[in-house]
N, C-alpha and C. Protein backbone atom coordinates (compact mmCIF):
# COMPACT_ATOMS: atom_id res chain seq x y z
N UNK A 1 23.22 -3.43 -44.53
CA UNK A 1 22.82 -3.14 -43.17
C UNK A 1 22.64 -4.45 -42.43
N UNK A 2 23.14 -4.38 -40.92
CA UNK A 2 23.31 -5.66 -40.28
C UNK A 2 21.78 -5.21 -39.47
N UNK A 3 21.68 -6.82 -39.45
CA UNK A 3 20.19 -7.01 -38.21
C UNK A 3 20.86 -7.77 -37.01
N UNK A 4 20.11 -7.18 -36.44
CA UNK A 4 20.83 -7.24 -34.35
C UNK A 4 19.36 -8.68 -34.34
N UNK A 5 20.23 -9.71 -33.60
CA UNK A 5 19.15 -10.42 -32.98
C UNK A 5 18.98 -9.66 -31.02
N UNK A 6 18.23 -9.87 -30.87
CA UNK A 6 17.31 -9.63 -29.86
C UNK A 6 18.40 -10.53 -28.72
N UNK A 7 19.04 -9.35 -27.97
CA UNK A 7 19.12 -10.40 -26.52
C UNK A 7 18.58 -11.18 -25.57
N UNK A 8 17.39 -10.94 -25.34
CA UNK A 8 17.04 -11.77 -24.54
C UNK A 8 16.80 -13.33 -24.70
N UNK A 9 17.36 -14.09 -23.89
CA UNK A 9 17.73 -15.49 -23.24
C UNK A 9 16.26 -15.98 -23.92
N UNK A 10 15.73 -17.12 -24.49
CA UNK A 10 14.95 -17.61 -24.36
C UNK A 10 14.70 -18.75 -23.06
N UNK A 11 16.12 -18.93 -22.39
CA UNK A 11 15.73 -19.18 -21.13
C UNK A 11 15.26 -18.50 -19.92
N UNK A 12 15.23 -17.76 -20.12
CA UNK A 12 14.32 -16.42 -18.67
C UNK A 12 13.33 -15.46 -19.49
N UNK A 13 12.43 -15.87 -18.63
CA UNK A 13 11.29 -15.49 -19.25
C UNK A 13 10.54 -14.94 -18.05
N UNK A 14 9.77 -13.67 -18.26
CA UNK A 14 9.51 -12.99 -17.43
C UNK A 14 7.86 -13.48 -16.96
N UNK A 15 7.91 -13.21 -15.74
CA UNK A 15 6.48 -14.10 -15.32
C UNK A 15 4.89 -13.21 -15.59
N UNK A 16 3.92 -13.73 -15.85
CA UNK A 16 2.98 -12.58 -16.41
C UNK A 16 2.38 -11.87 -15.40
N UNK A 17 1.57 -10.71 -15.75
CA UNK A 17 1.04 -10.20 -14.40
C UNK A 17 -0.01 -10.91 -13.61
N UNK A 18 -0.95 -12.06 -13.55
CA UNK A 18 -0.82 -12.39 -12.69
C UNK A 18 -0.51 -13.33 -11.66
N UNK A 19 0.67 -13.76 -12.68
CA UNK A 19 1.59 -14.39 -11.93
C UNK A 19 2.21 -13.37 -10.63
N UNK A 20 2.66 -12.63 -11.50
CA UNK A 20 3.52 -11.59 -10.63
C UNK A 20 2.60 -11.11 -9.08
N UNK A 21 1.59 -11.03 -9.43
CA UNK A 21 0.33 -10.45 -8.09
C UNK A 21 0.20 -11.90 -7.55
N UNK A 22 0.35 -12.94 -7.72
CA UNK A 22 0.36 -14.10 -7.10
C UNK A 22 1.65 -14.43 -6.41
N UNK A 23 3.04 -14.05 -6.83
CA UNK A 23 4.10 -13.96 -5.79
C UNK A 23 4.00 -13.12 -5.15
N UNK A 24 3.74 -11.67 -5.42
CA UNK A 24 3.69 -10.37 -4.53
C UNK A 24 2.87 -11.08 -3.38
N UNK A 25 1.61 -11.32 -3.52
CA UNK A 25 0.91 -11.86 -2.51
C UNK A 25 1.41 -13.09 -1.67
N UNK A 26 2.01 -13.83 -1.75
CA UNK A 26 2.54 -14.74 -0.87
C UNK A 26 3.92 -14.43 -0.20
N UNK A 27 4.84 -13.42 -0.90
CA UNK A 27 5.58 -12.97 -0.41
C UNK A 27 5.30 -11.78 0.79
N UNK A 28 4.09 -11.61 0.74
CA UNK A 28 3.71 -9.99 1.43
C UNK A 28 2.99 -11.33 2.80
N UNK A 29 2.32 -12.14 2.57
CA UNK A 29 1.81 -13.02 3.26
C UNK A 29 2.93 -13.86 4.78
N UNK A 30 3.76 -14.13 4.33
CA UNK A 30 4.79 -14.12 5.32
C UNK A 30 5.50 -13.36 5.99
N UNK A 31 5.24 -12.12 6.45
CA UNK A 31 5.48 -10.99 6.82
C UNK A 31 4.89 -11.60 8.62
N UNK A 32 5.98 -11.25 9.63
CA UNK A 32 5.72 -11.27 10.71
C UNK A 32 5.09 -9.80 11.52
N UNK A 33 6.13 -8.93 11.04
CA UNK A 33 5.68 -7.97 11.97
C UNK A 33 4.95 -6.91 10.99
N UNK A 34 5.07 -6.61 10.17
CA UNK A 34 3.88 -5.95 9.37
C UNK A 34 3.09 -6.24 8.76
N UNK A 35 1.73 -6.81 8.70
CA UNK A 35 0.85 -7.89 8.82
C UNK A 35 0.24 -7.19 7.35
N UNK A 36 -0.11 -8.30 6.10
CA UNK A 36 -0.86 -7.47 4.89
C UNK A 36 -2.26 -8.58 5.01
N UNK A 37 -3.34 -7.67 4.38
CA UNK A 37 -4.52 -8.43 4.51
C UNK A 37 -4.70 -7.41 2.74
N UNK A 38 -5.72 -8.18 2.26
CA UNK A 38 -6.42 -7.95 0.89
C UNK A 38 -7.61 -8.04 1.14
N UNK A 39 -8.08 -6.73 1.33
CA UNK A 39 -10.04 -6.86 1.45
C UNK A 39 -10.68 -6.09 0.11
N UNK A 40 -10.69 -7.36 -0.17
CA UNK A 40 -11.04 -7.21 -2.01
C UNK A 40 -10.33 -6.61 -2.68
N UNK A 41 -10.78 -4.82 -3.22
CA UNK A 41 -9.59 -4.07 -3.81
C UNK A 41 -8.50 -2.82 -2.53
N UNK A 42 -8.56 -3.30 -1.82
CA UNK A 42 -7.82 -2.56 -0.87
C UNK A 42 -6.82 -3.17 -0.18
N UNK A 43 -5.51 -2.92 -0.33
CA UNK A 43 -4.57 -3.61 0.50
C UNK A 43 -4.24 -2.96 1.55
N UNK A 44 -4.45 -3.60 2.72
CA UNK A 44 -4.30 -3.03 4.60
C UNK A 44 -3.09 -3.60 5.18
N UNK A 45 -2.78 -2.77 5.34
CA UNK A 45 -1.48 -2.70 6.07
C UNK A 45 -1.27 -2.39 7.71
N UNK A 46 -0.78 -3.41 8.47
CA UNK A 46 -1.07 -2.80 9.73
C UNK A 46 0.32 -3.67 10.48
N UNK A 47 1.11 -2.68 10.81
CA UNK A 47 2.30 -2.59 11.64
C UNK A 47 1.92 -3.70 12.78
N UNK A 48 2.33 -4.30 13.43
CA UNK A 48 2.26 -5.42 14.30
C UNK A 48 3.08 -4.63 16.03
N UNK A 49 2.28 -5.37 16.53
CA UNK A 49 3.32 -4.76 18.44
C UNK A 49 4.75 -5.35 18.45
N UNK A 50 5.14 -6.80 17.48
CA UNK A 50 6.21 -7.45 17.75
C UNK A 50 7.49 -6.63 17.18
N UNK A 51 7.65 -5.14 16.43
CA UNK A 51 7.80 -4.67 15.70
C UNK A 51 9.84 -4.61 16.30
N UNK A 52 9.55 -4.62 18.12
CA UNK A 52 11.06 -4.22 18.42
C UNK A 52 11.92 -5.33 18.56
N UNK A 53 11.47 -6.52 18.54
CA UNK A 53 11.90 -7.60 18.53
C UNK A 53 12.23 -8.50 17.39
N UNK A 54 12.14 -7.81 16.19
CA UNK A 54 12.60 -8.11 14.41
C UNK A 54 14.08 -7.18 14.98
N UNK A 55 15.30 -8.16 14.29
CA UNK A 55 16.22 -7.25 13.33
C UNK A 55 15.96 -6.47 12.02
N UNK A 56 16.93 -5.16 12.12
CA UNK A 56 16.73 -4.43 11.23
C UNK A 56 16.59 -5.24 10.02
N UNK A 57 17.19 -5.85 9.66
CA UNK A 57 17.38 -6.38 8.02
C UNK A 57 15.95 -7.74 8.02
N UNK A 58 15.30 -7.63 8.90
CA UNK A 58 14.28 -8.74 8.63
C UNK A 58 12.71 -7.61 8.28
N UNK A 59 13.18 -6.39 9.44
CA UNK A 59 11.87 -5.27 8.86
C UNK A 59 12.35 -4.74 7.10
N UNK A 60 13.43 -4.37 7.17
CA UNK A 60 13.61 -4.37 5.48
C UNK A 60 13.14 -5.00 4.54
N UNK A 61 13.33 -6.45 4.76
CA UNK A 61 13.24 -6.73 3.89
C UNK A 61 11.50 -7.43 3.72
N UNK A 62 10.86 -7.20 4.98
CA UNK A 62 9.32 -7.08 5.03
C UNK A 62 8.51 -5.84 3.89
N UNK A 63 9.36 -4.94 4.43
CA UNK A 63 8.70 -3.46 3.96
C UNK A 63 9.03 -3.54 2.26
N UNK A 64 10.52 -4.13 1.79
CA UNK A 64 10.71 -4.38 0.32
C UNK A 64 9.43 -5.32 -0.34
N UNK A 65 8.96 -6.63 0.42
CA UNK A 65 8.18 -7.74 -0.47
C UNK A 65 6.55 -6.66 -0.44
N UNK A 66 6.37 -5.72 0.87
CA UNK A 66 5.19 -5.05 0.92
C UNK A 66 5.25 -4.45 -0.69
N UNK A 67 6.34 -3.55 -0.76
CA UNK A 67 6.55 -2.64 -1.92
C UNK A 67 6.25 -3.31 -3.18
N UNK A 68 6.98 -4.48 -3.37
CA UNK A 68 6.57 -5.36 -4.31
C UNK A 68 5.03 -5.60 -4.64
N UNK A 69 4.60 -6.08 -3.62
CA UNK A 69 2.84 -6.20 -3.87
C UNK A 69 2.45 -4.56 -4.14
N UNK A 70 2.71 -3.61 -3.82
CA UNK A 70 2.25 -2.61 -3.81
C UNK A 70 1.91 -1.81 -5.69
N UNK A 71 3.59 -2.00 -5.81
CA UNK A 71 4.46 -1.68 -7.01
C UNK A 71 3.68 -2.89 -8.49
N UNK A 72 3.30 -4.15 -8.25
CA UNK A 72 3.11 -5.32 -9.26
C UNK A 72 1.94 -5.94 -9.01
N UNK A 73 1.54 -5.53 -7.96
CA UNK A 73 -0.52 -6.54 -7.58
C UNK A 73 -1.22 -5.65 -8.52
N UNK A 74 -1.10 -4.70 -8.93
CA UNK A 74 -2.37 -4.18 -9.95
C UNK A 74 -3.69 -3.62 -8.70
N UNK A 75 -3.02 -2.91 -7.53
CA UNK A 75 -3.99 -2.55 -6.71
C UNK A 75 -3.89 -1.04 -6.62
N UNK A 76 -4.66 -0.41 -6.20
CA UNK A 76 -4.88 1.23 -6.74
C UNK A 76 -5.43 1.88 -5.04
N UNK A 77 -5.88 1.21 -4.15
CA UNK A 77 -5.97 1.10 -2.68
C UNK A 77 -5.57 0.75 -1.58
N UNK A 78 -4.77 1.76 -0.49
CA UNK A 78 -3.75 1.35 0.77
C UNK A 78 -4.51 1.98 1.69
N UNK A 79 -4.72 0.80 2.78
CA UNK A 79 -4.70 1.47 3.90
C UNK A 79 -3.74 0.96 5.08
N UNK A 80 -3.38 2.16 5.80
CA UNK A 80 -2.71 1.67 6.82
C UNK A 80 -3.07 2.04 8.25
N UNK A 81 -3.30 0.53 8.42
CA UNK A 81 -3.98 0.41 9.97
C UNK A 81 -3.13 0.47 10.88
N UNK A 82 -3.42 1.41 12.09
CA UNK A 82 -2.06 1.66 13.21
C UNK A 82 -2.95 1.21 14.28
N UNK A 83 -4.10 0.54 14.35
CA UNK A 83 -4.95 0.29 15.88
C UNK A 83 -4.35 -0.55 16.37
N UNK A 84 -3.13 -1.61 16.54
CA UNK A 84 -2.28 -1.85 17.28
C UNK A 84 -0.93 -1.17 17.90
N UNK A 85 -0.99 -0.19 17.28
CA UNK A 85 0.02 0.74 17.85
C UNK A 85 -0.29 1.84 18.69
N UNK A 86 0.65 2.19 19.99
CA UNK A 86 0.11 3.32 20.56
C UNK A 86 1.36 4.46 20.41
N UNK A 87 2.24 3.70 20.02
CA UNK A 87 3.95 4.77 19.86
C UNK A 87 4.28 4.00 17.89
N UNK A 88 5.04 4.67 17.22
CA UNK A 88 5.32 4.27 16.41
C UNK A 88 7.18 4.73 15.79
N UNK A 89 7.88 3.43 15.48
CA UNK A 89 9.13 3.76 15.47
C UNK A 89 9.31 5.05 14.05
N UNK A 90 10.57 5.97 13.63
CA UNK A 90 10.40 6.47 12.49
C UNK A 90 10.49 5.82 11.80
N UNK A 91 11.63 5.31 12.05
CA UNK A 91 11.82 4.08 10.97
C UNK A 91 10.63 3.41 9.70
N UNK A 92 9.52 2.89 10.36
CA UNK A 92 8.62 2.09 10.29
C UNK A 92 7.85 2.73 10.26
N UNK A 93 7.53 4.70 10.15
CA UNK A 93 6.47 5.88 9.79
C UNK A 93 6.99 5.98 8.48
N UNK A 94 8.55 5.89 8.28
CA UNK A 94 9.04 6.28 7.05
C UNK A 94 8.54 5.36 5.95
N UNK A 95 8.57 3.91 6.52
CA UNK A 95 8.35 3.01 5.86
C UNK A 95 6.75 3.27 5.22
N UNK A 96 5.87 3.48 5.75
CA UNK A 96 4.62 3.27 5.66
C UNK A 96 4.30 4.44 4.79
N UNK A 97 5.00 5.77 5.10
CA UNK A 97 4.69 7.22 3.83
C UNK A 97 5.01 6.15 2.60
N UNK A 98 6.48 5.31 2.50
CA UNK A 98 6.87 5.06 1.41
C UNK A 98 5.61 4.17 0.88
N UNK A 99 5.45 3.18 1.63
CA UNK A 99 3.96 2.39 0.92
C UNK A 99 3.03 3.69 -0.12
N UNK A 100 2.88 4.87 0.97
CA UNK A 100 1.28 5.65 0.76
C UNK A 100 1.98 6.20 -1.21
N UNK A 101 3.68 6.44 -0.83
CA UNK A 101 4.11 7.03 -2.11
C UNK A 101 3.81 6.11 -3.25
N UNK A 102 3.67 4.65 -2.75
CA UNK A 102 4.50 3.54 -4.16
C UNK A 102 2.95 2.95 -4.37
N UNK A 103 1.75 3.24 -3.79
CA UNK A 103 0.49 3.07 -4.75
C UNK A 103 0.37 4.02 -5.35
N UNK A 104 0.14 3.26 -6.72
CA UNK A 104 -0.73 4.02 -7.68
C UNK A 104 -1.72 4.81 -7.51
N UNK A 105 -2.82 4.90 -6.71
CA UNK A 105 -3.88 4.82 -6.35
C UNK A 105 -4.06 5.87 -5.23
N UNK A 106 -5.19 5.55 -4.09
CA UNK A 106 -5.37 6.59 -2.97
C UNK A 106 -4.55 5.37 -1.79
N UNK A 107 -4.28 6.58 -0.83
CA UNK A 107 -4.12 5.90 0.59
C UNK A 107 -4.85 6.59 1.72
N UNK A 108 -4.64 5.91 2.55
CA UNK A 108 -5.35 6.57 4.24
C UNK A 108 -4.94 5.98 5.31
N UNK A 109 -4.86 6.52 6.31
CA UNK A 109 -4.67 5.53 7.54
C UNK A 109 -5.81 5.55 8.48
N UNK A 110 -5.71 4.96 9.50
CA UNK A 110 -6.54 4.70 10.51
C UNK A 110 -6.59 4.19 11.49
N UNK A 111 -7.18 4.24 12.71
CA UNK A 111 -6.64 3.64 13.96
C UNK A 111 -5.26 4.33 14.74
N UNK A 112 -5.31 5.90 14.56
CA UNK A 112 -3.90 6.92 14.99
C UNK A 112 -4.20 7.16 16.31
N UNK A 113 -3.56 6.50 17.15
CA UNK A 113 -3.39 7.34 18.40
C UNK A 113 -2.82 8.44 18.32
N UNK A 114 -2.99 9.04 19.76
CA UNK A 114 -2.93 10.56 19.85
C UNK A 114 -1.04 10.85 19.53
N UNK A 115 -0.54 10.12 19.81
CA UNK A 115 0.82 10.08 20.17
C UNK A 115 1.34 10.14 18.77
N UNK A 116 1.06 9.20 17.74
CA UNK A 116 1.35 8.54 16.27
C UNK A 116 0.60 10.22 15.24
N UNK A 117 -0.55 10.70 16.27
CA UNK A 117 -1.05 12.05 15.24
C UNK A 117 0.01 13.22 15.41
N UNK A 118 0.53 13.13 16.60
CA UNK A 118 1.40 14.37 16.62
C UNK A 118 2.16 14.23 15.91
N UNK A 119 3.06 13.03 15.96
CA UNK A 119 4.34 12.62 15.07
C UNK A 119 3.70 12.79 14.00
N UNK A 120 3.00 12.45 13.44
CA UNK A 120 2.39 12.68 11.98
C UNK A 120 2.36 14.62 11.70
N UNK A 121 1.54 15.54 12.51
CA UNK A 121 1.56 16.19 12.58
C UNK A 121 2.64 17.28 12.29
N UNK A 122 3.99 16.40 13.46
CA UNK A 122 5.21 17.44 12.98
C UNK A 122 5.74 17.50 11.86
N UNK A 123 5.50 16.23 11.44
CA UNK A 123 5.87 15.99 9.92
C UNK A 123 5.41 16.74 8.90
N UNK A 124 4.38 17.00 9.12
CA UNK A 124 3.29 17.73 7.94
C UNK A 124 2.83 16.19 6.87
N UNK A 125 2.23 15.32 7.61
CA UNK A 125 1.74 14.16 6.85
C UNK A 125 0.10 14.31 7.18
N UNK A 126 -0.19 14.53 8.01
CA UNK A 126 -1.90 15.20 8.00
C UNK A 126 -2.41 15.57 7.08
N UNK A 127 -1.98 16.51 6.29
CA UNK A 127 -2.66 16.94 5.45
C UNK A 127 -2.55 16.43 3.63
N UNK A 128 -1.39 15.00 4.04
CA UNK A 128 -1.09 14.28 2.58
C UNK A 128 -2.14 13.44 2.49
N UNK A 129 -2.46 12.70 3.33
CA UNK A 129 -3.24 11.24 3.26
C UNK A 129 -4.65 11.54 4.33
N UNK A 130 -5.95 11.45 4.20
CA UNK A 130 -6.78 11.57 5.39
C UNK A 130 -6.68 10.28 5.96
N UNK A 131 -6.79 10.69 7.58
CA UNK A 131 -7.07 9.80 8.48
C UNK A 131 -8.26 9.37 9.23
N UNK A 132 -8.78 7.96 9.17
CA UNK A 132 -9.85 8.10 9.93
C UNK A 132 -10.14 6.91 11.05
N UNK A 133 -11.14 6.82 11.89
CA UNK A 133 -10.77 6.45 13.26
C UNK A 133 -11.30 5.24 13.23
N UNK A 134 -12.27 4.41 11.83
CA UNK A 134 -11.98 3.59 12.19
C UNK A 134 -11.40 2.67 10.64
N UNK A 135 -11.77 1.20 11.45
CA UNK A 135 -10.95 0.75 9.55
C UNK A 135 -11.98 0.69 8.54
N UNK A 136 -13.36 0.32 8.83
CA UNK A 136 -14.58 0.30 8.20
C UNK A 136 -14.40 1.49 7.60
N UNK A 137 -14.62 2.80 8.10
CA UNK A 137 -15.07 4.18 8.12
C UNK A 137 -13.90 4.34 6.81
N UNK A 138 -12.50 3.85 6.41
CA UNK A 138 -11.74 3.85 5.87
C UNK A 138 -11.59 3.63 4.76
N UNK A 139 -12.01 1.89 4.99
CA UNK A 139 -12.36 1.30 3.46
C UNK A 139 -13.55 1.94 2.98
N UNK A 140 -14.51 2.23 3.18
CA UNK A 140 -15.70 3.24 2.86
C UNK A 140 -15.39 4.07 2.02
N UNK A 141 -14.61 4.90 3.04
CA UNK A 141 -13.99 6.34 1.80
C UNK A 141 -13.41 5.97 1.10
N UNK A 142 -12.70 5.20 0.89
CA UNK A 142 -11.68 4.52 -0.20
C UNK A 142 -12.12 3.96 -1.15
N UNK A 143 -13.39 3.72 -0.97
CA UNK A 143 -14.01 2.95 -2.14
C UNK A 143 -15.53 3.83 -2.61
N UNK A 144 -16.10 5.13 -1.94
CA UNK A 144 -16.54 5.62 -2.34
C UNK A 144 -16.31 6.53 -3.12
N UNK A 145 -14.60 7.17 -3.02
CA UNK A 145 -14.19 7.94 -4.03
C UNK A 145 -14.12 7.27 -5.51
N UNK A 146 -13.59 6.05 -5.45
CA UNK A 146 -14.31 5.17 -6.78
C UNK A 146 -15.74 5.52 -7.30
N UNK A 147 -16.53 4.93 -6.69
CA UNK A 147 -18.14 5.72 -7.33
C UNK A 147 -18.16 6.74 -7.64
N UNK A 148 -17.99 8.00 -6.46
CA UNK A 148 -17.85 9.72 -6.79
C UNK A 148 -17.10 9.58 -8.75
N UNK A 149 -16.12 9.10 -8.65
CA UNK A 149 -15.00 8.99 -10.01
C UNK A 149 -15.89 9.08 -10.87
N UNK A 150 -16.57 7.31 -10.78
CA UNK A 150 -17.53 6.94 -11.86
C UNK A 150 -18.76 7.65 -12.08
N UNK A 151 -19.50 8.07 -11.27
CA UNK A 151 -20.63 8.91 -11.35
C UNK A 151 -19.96 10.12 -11.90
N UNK A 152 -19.11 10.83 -11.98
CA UNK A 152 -18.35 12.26 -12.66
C UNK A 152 -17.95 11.89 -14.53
N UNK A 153 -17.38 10.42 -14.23
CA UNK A 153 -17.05 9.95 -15.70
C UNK A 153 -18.68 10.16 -16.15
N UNK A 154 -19.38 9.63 -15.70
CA UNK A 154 -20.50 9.16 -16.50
C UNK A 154 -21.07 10.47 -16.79
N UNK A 155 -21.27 11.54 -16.13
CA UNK A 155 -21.71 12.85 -16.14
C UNK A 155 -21.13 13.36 -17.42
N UNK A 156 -19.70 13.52 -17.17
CA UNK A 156 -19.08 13.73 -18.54
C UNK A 156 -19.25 13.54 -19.57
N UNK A 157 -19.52 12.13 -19.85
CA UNK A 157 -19.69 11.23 -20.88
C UNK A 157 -21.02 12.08 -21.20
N UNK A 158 -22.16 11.90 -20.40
CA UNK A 158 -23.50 12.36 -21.32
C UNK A 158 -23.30 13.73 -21.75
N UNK A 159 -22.68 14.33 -21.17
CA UNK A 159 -22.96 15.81 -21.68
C UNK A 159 -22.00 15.95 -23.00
N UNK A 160 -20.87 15.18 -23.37
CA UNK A 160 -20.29 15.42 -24.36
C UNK A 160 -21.48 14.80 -25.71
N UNK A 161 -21.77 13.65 -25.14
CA UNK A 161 -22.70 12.78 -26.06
C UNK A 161 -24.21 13.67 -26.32
């Protein structure tokens, strides 16, 4: 019986995780028109006004390095802030469901004008992700469903014990 050596290159070598959350983050960091901020464990996302004045292939490839941090930071919390927006392209609604799809974790938005709720509305996206009015009020819930979690684990835990 023959033994297979192992393909992989000892010249490429894959970078560790948090390496990897250290490029995601600087790559998500140069982003013009969709702006990423990290407030602690929550990554915020908030569409920018300069949004019509990017070529297509420069919002692409914004929304790809977002995905990246999204997909490899080891973060479990999205929010997406629209309080600079009062109209929102589809394009760039589509983009942002895809963010809410590619965490692990919970999402929410916030800051929806009336205009951005209908469009949401026709969609039937209302009732995927809650929305709330402000960004505080946001990260809050987002991080109180964490506790709720842990206070339920711990419940669990004693009553089995």
């Amino acid at each position: 019986m023959r033994q297979t050596q192992s393909t992989t290159s000892p010249l490429v070598r894959k970078p560790s995780p948090p390496r990897i959350r250290e490029i995601a983050r600087f790559a998500a960091r140069i982003n013009r028109a969709i702006r990423v901020e990290i407030d602690s464990d929550v990554v915020v996302v908030t569409p920018g006004e300069n949004l019509g004045m990017l070529r297509y292939q420069e919002i692409h490839l914004e929304v790809g390095r977002i995905n990246d941090l999204l997909r490899h930071g080891g973060y479990e919390k999205l929010l997406i802030d629209l309080s600079e927006r009062k109209r929102i392209e589809n394009v760039i609604l589509t983009a942002l469901v895809g963010f809410c799809r590619t965490i692990p974790g919970r999402a929410a938005f916030c800051g929806v004008s009336d205009e951005i709720r209908q469009m949401m509305e026709g969609s039937n996206l209302l009732g995927l992700w809650p929305v709330h009015d402000r960004r505080a009020e946001a990260v809050g819930a987002l991080r109180s469903q964490d506790r709720a979690t842990e206070a339920q684990s711990a419940c669990k835990a004693a009553v089995q014990s």
